[in-house]
C-alpha atoms as a PDB file:
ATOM      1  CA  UNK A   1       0.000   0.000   0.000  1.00  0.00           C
ATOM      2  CA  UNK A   2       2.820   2.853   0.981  1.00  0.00           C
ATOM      3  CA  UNK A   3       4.652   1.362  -2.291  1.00  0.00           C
ATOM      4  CA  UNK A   4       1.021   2.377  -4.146  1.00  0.00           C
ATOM      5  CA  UNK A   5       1.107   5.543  -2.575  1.00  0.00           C
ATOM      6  CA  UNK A   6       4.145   6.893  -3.732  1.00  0.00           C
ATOM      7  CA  UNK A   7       3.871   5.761  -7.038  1.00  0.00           C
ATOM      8  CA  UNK A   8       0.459   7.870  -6.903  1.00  0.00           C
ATOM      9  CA  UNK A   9       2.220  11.082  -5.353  1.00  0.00           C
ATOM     10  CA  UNK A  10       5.265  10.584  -7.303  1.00  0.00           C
ATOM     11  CA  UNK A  11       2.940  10.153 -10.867  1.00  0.00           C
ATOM     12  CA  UNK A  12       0.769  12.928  -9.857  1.00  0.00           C
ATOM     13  CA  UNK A  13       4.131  15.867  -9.070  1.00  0.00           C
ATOM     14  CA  UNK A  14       5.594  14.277 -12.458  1.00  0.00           C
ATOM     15  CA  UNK A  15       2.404  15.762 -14.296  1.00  0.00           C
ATOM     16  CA  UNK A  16       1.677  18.273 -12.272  1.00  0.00           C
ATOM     17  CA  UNK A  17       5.565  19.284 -13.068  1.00  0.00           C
ATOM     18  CA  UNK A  18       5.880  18.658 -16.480  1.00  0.00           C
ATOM     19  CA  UNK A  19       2.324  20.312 -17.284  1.00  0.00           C
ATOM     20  CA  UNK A  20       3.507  23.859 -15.576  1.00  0.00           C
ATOM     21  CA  UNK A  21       7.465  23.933 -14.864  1.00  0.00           C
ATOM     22  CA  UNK A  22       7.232  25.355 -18.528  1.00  0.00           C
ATOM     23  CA  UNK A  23       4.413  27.918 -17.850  1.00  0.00           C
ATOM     24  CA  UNK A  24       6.617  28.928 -14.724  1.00  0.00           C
ATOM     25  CA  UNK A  25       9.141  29.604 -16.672  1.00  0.00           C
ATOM     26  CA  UNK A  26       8.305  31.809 -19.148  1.00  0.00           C
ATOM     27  CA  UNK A  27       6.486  33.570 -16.542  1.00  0.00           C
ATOM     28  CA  UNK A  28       9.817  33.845 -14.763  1.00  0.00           C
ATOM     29  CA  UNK A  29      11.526  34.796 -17.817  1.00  0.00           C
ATOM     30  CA  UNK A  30       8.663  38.084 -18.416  1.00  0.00           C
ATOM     31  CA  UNK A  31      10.446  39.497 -16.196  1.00  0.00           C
ATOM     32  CA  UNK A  32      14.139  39.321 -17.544  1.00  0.00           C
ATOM     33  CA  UNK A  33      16.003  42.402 -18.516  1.00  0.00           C
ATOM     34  CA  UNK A  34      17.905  40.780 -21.095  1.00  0.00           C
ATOM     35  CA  UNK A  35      16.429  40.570 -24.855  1.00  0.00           C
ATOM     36  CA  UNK A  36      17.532  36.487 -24.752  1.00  0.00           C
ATOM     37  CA  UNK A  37      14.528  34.454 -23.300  1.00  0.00           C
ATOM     38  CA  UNK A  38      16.553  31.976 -21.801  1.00  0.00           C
ATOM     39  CA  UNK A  39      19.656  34.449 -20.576  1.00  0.00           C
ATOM     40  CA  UNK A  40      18.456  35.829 -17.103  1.00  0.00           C
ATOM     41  CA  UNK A  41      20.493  39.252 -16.789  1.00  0.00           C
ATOM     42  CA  UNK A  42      20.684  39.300 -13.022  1.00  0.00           C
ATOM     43  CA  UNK A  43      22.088  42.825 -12.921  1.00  0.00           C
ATOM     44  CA  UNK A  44      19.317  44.531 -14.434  1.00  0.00           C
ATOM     45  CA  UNK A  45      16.599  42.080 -13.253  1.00  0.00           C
ATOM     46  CA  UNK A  46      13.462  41.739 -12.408  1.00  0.00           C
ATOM     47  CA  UNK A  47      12.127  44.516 -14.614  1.00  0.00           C
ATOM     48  CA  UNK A  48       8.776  45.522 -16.306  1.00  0.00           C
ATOM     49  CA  UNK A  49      10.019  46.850 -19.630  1.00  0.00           C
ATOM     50  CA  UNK A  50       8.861  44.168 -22.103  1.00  0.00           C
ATOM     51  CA  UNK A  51       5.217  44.843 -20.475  1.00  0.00           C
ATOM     52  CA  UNK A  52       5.881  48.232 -21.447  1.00  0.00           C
ATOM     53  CA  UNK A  53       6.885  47.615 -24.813  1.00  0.00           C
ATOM     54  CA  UNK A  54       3.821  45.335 -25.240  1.00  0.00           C
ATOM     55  CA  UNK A  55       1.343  47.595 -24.206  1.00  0.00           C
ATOM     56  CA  UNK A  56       3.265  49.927 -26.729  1.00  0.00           C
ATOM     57  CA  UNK A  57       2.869  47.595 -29.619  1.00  0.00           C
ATOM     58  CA  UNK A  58      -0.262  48.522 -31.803  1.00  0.00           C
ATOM     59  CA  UNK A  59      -0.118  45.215 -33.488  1.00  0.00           C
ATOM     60  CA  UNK A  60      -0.642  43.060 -30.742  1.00  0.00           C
ATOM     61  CA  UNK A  61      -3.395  44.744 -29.370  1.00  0.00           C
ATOM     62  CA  UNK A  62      -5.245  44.914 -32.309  1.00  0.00           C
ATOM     63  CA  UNK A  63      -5.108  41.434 -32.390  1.00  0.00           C
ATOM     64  CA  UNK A  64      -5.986  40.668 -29.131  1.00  0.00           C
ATOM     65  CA  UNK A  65      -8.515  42.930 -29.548  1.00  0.00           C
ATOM     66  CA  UNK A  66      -9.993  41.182 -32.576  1.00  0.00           C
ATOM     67  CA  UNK A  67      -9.564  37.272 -31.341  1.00  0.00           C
ATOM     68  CA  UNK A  68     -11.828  38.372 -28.248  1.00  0.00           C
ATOM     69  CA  UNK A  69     -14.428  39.943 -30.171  1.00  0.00           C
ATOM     70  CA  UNK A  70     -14.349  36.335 -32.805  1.00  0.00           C
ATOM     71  CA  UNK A  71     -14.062  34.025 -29.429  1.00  0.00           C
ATOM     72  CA  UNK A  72     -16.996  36.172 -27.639  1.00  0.00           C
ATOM     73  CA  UNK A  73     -18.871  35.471 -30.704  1.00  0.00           C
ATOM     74  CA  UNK A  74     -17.719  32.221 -31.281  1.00  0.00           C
ATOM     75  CA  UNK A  75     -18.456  30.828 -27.836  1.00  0.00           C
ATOM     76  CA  UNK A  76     -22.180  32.442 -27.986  1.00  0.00           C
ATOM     77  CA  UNK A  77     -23.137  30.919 -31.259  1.00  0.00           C
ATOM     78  CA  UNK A  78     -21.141  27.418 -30.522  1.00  0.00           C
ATOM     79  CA  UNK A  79     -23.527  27.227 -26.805  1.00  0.00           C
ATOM     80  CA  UNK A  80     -26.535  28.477 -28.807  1.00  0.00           C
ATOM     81  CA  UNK A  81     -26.060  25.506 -32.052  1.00  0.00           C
ATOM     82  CA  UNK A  82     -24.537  23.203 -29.500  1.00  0.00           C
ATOM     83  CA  UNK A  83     -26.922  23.412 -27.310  1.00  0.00           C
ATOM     84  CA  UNK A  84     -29.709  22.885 -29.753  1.00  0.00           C
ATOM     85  CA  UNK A  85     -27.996  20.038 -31.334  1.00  0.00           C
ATOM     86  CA  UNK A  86     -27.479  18.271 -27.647  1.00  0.00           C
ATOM     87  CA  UNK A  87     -31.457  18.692 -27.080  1.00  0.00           C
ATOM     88  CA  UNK A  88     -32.719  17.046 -30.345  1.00  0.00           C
ATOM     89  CA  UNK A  89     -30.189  14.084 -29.569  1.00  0.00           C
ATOM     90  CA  UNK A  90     -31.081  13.730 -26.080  1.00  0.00           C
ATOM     91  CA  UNK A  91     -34.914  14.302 -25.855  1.00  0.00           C
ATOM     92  CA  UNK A  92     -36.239  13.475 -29.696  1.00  0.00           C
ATOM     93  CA  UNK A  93     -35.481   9.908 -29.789  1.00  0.00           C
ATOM     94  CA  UNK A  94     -34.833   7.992 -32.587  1.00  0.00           C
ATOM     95  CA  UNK A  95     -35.700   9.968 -35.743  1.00  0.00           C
ATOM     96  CA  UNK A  96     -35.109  10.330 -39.294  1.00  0.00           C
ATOM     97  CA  UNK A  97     -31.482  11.580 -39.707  1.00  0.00           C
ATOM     98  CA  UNK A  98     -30.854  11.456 -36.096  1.00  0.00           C
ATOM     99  CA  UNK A  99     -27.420   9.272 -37.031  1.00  0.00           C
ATOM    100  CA  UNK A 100     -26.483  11.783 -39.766  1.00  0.00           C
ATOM    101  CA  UNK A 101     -26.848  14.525 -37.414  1.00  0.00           C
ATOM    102  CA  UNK A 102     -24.742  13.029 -34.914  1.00  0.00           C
ATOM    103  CA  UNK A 103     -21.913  12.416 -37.213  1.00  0.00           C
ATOM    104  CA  UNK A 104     -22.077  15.648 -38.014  1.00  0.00           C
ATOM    105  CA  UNK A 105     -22.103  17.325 -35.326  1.00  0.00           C
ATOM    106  CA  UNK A 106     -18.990  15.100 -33.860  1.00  0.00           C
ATOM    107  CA  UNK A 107     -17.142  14.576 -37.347  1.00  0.00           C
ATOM    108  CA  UNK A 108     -15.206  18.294 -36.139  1.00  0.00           C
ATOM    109  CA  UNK A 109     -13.540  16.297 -33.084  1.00  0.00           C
ATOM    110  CA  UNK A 110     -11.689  13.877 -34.979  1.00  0.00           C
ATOM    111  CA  UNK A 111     -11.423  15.776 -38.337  1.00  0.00           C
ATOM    112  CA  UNK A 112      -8.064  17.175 -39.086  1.00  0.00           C
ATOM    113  CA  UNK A 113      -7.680  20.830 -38.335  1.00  0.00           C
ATOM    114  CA  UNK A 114      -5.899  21.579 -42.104  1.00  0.00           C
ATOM    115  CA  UNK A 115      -9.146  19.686 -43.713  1.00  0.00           C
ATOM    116  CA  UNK A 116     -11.334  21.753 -41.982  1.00  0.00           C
ATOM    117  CA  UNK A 117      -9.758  24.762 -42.793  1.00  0.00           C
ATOM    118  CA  UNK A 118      -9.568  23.610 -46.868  1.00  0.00           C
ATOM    119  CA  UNK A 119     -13.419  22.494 -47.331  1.00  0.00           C
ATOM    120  CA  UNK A 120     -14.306  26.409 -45.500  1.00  0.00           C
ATOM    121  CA  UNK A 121     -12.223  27.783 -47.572  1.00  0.00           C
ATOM    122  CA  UNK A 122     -13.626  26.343 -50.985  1.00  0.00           C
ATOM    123  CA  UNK A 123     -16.505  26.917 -49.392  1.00  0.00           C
ATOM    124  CA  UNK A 124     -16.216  29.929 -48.447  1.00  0.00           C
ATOM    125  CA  UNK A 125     -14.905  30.965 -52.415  1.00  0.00           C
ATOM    126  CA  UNK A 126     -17.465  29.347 -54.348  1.00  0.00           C
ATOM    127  CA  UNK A 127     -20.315  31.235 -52.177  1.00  0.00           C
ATOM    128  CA  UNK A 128     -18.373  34.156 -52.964  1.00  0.00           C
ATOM    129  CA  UNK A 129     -18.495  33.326 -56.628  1.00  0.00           C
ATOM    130  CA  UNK A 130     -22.272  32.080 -56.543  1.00  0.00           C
ATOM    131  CA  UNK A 131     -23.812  34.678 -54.092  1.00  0.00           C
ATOM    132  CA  UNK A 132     -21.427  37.848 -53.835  1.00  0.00           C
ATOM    133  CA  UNK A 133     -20.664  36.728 -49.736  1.00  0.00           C
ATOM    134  CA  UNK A 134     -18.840  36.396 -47.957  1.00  0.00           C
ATOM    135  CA  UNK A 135     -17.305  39.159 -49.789  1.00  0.00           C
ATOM    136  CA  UNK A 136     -13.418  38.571 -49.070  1.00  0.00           C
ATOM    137  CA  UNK A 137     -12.441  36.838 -45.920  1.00  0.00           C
ATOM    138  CA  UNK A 138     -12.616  38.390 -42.589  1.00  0.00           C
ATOM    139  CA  UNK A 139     -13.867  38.141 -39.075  1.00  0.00           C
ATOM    140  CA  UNK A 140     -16.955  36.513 -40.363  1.00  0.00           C
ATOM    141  CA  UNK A 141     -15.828  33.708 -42.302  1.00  0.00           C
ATOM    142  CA  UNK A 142     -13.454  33.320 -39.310  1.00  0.00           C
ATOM    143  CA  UNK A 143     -16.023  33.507 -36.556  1.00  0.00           C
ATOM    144  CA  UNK A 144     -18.563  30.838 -38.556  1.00  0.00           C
ATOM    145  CA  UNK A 145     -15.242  28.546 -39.132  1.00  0.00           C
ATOM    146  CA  UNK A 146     -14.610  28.187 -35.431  1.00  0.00           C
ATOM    147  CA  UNK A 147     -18.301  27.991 -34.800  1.00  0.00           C
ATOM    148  CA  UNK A 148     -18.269  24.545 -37.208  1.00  0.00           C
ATOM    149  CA  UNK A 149     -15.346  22.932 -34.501  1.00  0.00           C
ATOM    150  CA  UNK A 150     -16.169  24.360 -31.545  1.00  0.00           C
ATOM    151  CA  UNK A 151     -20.088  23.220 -31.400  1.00  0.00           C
ATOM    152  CA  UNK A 152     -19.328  19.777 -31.320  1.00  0.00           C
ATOM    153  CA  UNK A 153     -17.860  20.124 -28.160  1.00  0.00           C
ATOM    154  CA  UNK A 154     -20.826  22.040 -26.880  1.00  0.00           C
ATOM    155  CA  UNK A 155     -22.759  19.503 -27.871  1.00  0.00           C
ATOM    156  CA  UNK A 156     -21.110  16.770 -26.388  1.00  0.00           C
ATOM    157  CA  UNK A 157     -21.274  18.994 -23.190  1.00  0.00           C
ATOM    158  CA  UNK A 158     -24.650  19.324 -23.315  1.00  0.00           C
ATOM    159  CA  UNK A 159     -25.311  15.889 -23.943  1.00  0.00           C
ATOM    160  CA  UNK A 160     -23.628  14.441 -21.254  1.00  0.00           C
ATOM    161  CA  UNK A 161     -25.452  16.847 -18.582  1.00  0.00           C
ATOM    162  CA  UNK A 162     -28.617  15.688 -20.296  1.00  0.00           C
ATOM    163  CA  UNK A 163     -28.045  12.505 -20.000  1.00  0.00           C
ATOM    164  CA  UNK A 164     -28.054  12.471 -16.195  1.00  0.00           C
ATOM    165  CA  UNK A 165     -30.636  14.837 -16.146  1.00  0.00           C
ATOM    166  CA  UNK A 166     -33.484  14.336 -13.450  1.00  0.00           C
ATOM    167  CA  UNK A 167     -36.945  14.440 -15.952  1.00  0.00           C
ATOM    168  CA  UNK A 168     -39.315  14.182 -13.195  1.00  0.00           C
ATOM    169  CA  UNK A 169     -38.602  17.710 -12.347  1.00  0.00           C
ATOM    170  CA  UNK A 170     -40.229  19.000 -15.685  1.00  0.00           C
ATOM    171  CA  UNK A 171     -42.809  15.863 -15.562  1.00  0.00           C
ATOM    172  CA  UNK A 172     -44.070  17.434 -12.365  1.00  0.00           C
ATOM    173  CA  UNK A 173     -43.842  20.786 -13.782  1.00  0.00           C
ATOM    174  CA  UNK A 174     -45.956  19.698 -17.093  1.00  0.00           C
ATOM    175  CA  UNK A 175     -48.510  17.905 -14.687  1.00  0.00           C
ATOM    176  CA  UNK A 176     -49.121  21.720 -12.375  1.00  0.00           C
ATOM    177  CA  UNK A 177     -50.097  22.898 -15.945  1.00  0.00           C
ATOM    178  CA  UNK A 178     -46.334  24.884 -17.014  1.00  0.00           C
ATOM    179  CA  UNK A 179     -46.572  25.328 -20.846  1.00  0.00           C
ATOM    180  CA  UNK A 180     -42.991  23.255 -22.441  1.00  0.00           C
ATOM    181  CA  UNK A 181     -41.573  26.584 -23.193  1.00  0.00           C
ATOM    182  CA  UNK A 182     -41.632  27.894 -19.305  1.00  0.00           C
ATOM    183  CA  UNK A 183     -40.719  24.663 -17.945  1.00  0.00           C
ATOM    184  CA  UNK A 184     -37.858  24.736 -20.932  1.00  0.00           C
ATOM    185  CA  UNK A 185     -36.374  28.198 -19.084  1.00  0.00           C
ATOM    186  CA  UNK A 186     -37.712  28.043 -15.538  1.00  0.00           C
ATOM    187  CA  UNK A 187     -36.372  24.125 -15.319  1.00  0.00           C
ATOM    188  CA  UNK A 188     -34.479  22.735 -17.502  1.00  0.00           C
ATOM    189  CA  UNK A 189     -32.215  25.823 -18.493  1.00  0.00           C
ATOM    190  CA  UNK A 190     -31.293  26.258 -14.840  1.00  0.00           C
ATOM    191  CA  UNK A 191     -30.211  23.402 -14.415  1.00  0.00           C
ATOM    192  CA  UNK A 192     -28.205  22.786 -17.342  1.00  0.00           C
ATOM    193  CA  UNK A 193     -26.701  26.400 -17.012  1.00  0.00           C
ATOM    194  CA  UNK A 194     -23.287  25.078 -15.461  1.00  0.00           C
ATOM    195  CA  UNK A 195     -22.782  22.607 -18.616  1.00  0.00           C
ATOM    196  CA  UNK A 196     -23.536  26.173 -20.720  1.00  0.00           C
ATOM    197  CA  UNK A 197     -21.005  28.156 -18.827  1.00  0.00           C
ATOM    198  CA  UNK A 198     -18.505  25.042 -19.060  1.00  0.00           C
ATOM    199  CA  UNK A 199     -19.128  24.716 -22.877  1.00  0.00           C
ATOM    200  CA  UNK A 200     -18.895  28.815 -23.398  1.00  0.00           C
ATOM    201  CA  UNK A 201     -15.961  28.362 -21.549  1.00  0.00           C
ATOM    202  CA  UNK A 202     -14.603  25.911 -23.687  1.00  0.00           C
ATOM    203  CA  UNK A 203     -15.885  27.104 -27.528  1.00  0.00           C
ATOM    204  CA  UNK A 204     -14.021  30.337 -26.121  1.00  0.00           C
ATOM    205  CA  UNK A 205     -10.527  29.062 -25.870  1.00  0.00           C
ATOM    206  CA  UNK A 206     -11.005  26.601 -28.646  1.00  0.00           C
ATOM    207  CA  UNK A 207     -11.027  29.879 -30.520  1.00  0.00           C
ATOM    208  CA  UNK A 208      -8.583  32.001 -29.193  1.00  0.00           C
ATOM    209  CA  UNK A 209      -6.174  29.351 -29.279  1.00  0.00           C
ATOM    210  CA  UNK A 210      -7.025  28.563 -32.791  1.00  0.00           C
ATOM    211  CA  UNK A 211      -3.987  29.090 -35.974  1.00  0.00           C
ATOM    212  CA  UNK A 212      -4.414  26.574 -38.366  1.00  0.00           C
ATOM    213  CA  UNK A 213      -8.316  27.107 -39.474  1.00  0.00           C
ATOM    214  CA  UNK A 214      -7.915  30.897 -38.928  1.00  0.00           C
ATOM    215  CA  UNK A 215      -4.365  31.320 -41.268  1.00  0.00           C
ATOM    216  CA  UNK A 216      -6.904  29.493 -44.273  1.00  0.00           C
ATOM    217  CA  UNK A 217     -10.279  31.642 -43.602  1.00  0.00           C
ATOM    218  CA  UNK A 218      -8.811  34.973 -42.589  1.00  0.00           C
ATOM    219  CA  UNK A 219      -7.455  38.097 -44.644  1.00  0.00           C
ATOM    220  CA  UNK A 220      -5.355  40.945 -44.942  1.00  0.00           C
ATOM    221  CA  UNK A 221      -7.088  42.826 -42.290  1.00  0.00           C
ATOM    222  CA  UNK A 222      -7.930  39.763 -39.867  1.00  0.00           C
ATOM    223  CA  UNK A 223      -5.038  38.565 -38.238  1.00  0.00           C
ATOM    224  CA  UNK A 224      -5.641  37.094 -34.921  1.00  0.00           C
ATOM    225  CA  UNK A 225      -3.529  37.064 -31.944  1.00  0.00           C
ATOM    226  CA  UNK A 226      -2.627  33.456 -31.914  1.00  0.00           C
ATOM    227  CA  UNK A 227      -1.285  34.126 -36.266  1.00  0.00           C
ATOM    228  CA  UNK A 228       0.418  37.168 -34.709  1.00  0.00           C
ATOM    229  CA  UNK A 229       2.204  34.910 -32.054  1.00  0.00           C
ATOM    230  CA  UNK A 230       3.232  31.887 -34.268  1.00  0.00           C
ATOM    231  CA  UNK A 231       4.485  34.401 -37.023  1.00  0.00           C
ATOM    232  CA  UNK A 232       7.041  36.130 -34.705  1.00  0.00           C
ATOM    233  CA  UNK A 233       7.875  32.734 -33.563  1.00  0.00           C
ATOM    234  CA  UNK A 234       8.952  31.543 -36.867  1.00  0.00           C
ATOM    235  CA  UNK A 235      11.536  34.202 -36.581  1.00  0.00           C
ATOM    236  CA  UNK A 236      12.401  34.294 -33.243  1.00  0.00           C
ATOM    237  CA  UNK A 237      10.487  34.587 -29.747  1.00  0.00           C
ATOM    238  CA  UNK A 238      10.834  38.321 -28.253  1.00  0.00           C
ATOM    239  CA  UNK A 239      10.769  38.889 -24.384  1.00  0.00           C
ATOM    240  CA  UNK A 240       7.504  40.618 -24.900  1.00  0.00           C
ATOM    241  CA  UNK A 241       5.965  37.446 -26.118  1.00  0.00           C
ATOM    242  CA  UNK A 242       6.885  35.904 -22.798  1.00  0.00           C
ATOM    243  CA  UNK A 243       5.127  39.144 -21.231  1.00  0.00           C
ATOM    244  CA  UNK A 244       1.914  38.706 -23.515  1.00  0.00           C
ATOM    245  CA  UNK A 245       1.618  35.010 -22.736  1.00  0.00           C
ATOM    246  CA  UNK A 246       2.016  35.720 -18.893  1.00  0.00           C
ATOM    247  CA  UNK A 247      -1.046  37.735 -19.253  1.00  0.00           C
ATOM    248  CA  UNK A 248      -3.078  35.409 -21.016  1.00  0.00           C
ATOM    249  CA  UNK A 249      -2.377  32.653 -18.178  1.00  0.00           C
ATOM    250  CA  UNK A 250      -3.305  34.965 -15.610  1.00  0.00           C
ATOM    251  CA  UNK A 251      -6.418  35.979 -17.468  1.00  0.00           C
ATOM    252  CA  UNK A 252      -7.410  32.055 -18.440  1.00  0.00           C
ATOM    253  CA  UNK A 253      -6.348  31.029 -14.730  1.00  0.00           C
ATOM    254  CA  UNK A 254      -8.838  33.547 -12.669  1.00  0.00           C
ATOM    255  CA  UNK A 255     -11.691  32.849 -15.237  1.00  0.00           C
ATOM    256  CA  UNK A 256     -10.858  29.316 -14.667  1.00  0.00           C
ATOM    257  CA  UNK A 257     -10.974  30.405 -10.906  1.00  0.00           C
ATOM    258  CA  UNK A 258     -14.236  32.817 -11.055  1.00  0.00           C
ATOM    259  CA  UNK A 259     -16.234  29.891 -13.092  1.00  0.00           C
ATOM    260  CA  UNK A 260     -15.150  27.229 -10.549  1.00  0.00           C
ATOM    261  CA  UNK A 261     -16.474  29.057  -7.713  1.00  0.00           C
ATOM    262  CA  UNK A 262     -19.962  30.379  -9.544  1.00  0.00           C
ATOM    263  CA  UNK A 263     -20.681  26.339 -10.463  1.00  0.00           C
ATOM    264  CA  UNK A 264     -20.092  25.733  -6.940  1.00  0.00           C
ATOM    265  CA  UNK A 265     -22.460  27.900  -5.542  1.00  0.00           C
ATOM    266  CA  UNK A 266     -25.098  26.991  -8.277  1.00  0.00           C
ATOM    267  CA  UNK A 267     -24.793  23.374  -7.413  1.00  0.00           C
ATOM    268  CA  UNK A 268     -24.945  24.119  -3.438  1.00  0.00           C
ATOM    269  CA  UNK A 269     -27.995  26.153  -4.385  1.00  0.00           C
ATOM    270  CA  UNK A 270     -29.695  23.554  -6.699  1.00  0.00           C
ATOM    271  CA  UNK A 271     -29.375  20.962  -4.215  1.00  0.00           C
ATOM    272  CA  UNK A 272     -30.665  23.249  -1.072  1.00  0.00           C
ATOM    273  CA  UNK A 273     -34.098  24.000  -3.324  1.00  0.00           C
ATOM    274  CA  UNK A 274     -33.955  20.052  -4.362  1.00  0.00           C
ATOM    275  CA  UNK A 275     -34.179  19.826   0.018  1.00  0.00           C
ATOM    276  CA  UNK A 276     -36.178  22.371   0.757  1.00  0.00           C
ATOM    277  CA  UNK A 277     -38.945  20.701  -2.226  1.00  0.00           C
ATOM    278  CA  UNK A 278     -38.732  17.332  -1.034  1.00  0.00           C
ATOM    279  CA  UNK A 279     -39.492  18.481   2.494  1.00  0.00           C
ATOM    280  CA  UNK A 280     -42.197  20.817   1.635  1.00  0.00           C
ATOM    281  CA  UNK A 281     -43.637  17.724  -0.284  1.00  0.00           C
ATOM    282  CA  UNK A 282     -43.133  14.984   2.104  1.00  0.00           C
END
């Protein structure tokens, strides 16, 4: 048993280790004075100046700007389709083209990123040539790219809250004489509003984080932070992408945070008016 036990501990500090030694680093590094990454300049050190020069540099905040405004968007649609999607596969039953809408909603997880990324952009051309739009690529054809991958995982969300989902709550809800659509928004929605947050959540990194699909449907004018990143990687990483990364961890980690605790107190709430009911009723 102690021979189990430090296998676990020693297993669990080897991932825990090799997941965010890394992160530590380059958070470390943000810091440095010199303009080599890896060469800490202990005379001039710790300093602020590449935070400086970030917060000076017109290109990168342009595209942070613009990959929040296409993940905001991204993560609303992606809960809103995914969401929809998880219902009709959940509650409908079997139905004609159930099985073809369940491939298609999970072909995105397993489909190669640069495939994706082709078929929307042929697509994306010959509605240009048919129609007139998308006229040009651009934060649209961007925004309804990472829409196509990120629903799936909304969906698959969704699907496994619904799956554990108590139905007597809306049975006895239908029974008092609630119309579907109030019991859909006053019951159901409620409860499934953690799985929401965690898909949002999730549809909005998917796309922030996204390169490949976004280098084949953007254009000129819609460059995205994470295209902005890898291209000054490909020639070099700067100090101030240390600094710019250091931000976006401490931005991801107290969302992470804030989230964590909201779904916490949901669930503490949801299960004190679950109490409360069966008392009042028993």
């Amino acid at each position: 048993m102690k021979t189990r036990g430090w296998f676990r501990n020693g297993a669990l500090a080897f991932g825990l280790a090799f997941l965010y030694i890394p992160i530590l680093s380059m958070v470390f590094f943000s810091f440095n004075n010199s303009r080599l990454v890896t060469v800490w300049d202990a005379a001039n050190s710790p300093t602020l100046l590449w935070y400086r020069k970030l917060f000076a540099n017109g290109q990168i905040l342009d595209a942070a700007l613009l990959s929040l405004q296409i993940a905001a968007m991204t993560a609303t649609g992606a809960v809103i389709l995914g969401t929809l999607a998880g219902l009709a596969l959940v509650r409908f039953g079997p139905f004609r083209g159930r099985a073809m809408l369940s491939t298609m909603t999970t072909a995105p997880l397993v489909m190669p990123e640069v495939i994706t990324g082709l078929s929307l952009l042929l697509l994306f051309v010959a509605l240009e040539q048919l129609t007139g739009w998308p006229a040009g690529r651009g934060v649209a054809t961007i925004t309804i790219a990472h829409i196509t991958f990120a629903m799936a995982y909304v969906t698959v969300v969704v699907q496994s809250r619904l799956a554990g989902f108590d139905d007597s709550l809306e049975e006895a809800a239908l029974d008092l004489g609630a119309k579907p659509a109030k019991v859909f928004f006053r019951i159901t929605l409620p409860l499934i509003t953690p799985a929401l947050v965690s898909g949002w959540l999730l549809a909005f990194t998917l796309s922030w984080d996204d390169v490949v699909i976004s280098q084949f449907v953007s254009g000129p004018n819609s460059t995205t932070l994470p295209m902005v990143i890898f291209s000054k990687a490909r020639l070099g990483v700067s100090p101030d992408i240390n600094a710019l990364a250091t931000i976006l961890v401490l931005i991801v980690a107290t969302g992470v945070v804030l989230s964590t605790i909201w779904m916490k107190r949901q669930e503490r709430r949801r299960l004190l008016e679950e109490q409360m009911a069966r008392s009042d009723g028993g």
